[in-house]
PDB file of N, CA and C in Angstrom:
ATOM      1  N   UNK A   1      -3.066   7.499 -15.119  1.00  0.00           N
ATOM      2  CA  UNK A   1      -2.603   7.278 -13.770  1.00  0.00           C
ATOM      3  C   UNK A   1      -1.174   7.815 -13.657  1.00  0.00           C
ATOM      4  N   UNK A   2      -1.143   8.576 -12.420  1.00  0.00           N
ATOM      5  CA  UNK A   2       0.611   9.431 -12.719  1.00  0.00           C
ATOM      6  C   UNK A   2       1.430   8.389 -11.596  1.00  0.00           C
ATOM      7  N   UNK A   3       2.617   8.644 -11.755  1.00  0.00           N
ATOM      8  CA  UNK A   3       3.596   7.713 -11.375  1.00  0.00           C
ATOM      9  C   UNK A   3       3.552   7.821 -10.048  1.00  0.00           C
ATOM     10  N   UNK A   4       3.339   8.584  -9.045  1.00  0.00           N
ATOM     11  CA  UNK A   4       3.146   8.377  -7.866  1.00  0.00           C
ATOM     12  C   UNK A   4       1.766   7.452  -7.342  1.00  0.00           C
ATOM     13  N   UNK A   5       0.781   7.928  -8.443  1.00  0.00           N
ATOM     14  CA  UNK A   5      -0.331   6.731  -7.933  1.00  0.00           C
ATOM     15  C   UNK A   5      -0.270   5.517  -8.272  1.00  0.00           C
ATOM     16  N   UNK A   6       0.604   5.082  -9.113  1.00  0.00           N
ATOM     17  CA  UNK A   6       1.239   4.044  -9.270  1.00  0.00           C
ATOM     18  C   UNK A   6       2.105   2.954  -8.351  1.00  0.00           C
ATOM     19  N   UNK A   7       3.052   4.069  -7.675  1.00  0.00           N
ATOM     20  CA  UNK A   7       3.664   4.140  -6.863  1.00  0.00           C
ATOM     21  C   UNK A   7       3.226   3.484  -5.507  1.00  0.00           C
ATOM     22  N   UNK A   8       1.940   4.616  -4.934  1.00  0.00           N
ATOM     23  CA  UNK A   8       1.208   4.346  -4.274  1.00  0.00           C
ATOM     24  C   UNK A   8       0.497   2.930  -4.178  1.00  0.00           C
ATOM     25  N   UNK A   9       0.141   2.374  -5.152  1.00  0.00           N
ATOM     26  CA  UNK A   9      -0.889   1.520  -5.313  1.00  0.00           C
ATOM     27  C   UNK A   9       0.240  -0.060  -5.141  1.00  0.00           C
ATOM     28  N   UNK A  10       1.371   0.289  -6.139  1.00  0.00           N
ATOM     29  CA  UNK A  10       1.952  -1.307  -5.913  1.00  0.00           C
ATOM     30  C   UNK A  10       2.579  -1.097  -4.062  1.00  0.00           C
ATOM     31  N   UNK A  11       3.095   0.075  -3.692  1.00  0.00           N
ATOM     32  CA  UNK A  11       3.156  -0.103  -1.588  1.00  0.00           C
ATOM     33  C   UNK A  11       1.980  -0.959  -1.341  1.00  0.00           C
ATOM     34  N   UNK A  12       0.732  -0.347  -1.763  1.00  0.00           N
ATOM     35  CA  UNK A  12       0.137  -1.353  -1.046  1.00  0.00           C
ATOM     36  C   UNK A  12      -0.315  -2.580  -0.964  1.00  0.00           C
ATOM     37  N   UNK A  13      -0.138  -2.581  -2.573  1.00  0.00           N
ATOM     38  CA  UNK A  13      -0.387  -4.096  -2.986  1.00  0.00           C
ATOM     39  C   UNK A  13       0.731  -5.148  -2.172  1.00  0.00           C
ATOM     40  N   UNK A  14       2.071  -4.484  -1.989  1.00  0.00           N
ATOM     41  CA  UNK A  14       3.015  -5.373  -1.444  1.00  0.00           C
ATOM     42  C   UNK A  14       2.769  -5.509  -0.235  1.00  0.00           C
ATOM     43  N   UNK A  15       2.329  -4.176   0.619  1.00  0.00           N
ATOM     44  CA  UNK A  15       1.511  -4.390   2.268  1.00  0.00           C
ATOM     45  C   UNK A  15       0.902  -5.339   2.357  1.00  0.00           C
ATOM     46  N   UNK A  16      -0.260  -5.270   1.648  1.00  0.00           N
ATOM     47  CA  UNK A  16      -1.181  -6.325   2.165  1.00  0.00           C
ATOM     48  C   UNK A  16      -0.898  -8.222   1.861  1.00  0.00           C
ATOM     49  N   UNK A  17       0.335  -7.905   0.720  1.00  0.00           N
ATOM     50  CA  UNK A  17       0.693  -9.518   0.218  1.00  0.00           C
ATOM     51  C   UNK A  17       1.106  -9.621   1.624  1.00  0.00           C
ATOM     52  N   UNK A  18       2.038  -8.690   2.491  1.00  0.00           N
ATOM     53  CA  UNK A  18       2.963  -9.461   3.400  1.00  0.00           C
ATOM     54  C   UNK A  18       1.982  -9.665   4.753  1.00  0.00           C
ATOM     55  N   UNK A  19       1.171  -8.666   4.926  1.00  0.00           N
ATOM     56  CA  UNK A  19       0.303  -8.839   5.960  1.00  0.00           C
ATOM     57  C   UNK A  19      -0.464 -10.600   5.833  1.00  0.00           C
ATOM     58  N   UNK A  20      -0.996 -10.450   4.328  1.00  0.00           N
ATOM     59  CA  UNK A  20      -1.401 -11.888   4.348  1.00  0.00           C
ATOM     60  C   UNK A  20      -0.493 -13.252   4.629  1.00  0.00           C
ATOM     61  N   UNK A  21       0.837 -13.091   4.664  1.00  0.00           N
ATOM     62  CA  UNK A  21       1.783 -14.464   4.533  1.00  0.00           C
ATOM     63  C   UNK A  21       1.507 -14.384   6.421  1.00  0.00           C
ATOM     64  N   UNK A  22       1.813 -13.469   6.707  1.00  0.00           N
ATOM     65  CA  UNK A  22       2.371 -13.514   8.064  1.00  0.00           C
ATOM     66  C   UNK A  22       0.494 -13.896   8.612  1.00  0.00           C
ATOM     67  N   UNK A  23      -0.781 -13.463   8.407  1.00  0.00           N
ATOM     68  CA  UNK A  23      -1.602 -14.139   8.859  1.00  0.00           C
ATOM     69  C   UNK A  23      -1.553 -15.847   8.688  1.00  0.00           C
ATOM     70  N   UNK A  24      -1.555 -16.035   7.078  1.00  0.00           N
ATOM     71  CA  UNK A  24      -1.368 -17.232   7.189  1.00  0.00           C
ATOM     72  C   UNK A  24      -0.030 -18.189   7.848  1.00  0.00           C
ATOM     73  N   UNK A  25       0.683 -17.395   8.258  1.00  0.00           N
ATOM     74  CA  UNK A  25       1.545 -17.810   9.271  1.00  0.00           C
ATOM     75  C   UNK A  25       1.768 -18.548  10.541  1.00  0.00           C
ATOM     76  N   UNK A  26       0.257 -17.449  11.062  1.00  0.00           N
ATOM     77  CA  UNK A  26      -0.042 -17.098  12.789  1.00  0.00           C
ATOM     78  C   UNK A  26      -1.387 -18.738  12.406  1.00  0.00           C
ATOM     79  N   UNK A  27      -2.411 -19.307  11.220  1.00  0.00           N
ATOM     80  CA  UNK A  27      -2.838 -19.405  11.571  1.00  0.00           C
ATOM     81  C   UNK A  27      -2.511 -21.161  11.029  1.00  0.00           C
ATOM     82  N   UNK A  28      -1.713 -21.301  10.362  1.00  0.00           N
ATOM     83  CA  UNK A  28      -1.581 -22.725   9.589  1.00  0.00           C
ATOM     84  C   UNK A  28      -0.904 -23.474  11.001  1.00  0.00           C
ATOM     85  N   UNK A  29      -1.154 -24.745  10.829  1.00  0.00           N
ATOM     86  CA  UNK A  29      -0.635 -25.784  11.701  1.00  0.00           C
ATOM     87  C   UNK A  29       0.827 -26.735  10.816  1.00  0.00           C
ATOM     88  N   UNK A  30       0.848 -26.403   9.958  1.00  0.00           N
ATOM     89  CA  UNK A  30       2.034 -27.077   9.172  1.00  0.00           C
ATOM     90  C   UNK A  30       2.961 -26.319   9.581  1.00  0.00           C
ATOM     91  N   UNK A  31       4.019 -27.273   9.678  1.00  0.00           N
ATOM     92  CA  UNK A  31       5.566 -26.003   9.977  1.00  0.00           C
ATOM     93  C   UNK A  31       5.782 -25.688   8.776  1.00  0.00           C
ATOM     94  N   UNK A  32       5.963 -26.936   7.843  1.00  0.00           N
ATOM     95  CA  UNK A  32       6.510 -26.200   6.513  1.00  0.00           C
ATOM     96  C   UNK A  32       5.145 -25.109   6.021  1.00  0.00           C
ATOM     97  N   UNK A  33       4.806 -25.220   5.824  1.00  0.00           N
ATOM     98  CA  UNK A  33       3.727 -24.070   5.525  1.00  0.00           C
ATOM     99  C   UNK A  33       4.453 -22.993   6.245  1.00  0.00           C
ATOM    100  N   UNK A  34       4.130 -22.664   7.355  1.00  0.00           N
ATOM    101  CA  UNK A  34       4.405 -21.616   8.002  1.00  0.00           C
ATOM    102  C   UNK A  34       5.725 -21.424   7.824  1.00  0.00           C
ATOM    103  N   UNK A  35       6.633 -22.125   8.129  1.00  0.00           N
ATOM    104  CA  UNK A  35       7.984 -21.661   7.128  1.00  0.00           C
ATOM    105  C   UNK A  35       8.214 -20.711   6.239  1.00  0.00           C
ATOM    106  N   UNK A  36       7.319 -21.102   5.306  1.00  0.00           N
ATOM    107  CA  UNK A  36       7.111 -20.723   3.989  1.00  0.00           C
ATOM    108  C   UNK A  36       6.429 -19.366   3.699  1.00  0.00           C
ATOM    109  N   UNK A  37       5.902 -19.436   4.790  1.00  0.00           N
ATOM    110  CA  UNK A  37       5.211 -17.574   4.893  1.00  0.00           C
ATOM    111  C   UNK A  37       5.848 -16.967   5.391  1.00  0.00           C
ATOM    112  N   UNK A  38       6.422 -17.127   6.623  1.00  0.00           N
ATOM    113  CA  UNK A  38       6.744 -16.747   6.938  1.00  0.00           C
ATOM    114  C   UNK A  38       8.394 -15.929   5.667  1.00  0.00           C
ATOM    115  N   UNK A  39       8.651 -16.869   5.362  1.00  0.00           N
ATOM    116  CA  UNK A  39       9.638 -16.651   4.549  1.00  0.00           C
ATOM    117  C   UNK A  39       9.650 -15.224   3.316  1.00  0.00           C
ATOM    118  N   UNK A  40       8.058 -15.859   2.454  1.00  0.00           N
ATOM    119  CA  UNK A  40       7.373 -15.249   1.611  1.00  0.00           C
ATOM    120  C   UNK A  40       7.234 -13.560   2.617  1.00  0.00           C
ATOM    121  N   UNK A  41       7.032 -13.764   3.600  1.00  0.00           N
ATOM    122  CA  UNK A  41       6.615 -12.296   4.193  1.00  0.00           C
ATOM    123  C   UNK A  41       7.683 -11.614   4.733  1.00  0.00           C
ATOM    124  N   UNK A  42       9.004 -12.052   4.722  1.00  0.00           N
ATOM    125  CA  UNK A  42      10.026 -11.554   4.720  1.00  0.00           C
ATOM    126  C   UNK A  42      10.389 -10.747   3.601  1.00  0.00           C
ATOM    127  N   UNK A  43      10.124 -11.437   2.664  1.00  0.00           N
ATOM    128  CA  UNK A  43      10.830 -11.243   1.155  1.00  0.00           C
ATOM    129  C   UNK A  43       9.873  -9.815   0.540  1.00  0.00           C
ATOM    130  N   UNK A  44       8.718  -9.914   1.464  1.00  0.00           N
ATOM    131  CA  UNK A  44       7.668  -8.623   0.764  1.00  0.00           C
ATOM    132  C   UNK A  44       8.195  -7.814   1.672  1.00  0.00           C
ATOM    133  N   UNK A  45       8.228  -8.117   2.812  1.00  0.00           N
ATOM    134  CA  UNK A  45       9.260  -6.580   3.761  1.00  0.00           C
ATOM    135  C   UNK A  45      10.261  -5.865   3.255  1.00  0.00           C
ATOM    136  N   UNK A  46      10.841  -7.052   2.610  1.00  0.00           N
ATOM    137  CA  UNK A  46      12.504  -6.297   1.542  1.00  0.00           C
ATOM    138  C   UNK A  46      11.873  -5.595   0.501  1.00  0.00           C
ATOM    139  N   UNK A  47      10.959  -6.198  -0.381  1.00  0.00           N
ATOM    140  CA  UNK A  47      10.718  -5.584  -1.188  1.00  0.00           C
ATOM    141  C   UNK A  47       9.919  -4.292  -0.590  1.00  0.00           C
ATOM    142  N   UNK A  48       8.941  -3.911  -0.020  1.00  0.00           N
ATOM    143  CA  UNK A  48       8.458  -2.460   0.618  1.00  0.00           C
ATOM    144  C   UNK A  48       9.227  -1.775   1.538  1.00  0.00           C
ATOM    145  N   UNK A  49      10.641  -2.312   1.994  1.00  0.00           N
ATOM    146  CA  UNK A  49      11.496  -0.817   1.990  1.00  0.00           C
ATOM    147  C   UNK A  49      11.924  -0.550   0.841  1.00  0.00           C
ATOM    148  N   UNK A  50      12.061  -1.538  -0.075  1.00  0.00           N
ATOM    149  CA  UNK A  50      13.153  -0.902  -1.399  1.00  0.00           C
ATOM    150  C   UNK A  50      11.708   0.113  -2.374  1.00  0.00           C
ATOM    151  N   UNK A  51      10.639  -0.063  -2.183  1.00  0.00           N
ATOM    152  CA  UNK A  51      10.037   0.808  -3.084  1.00  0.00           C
ATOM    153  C   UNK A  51       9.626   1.853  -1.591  1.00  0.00           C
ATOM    154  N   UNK A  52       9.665   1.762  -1.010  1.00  0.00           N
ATOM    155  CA  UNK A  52       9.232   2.984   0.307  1.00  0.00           C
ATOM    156  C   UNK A  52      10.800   4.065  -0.169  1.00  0.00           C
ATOM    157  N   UNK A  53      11.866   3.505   0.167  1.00  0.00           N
ATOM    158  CA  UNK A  53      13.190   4.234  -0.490  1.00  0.00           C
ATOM    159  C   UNK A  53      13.128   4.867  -1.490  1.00  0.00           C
ATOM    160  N   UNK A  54      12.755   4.045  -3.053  1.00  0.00           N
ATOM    161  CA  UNK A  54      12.327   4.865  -4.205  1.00  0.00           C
ATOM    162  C   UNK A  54      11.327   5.620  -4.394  1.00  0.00           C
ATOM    163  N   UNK A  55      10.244   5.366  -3.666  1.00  0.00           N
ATOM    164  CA  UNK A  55       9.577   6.564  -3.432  1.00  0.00           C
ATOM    165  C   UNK A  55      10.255   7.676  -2.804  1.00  0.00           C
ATOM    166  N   UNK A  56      10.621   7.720  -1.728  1.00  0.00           N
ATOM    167  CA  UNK A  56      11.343   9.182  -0.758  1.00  0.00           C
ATOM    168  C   UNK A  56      12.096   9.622  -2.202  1.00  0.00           C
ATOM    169  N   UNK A  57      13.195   8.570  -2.441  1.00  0.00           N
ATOM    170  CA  UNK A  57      13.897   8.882  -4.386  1.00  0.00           C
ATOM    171  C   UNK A  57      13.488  10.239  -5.206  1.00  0.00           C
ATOM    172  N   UNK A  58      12.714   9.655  -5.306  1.00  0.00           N
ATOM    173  CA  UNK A  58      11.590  10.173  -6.524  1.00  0.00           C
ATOM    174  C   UNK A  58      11.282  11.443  -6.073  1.00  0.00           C
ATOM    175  N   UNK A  59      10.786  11.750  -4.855  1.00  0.00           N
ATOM    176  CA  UNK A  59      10.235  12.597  -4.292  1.00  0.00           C
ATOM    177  C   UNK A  59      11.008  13.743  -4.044  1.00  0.00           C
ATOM    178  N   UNK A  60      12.638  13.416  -4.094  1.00  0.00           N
ATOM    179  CA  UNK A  60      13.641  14.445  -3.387  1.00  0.00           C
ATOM    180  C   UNK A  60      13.790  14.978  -5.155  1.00  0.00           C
ATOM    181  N   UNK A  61      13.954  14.140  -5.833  1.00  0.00           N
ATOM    182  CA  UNK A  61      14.299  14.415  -7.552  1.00  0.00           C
ATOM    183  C   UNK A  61      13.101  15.389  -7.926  1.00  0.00           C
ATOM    184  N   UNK A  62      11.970  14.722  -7.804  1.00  0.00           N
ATOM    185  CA  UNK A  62      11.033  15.061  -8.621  1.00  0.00           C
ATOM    186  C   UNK A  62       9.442  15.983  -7.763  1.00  0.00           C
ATOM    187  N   UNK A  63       9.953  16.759  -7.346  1.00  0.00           N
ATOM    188  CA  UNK A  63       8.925  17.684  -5.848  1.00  0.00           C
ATOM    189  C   UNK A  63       7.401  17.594  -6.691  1.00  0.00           C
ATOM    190  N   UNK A  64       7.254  17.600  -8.376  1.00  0.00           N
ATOM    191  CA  UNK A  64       5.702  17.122  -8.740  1.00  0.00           C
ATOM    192  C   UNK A  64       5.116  16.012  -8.438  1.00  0.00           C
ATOM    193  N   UNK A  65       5.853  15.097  -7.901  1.00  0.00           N
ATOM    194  CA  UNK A  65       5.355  13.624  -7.888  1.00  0.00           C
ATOM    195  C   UNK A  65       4.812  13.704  -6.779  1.00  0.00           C
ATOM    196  N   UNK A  66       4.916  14.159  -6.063  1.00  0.00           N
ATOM    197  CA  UNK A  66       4.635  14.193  -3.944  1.00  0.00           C
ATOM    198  C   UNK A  66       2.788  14.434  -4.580  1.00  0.00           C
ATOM    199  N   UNK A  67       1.987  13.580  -3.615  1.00  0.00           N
ATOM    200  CA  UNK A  67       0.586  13.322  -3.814  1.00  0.00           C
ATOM    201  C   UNK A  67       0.187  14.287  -2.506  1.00  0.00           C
TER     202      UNK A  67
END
């Protein structure tokens, strides 16, 4: 597996974690719960610009990596 599909694969793994907090967000009746996703789905937003960034990174360094 080369480092961009790597790359590729944890973006989306972190997409879909945050997509899921923020559903379970929209659908829990607890505040603290929803708090808490809400929170959690913040924290995956930070984290998928900082690897969306190291990707572009990578990409300006390294023109083989581009999929």
């Amino acid at each position: 597996m080369t480092v961009g599909t790597q790359m590729e694969q944890a973006i989306a793994t972190v997409q879909s974690a945050a997509a899921s907090m923020k559903t379970f967000s929209l659908e829990t009746q607890d505040q603290k719960a929803k708090k808490t996703f809400e929170q959690l789905a913040k924290t995956f937003d930070a984290a998928l610009n900082e690897l969306n960034g190291r990707e572009q990174y990578i990409q300006t360094q390294e023109p083989q990596y581009k999929s």
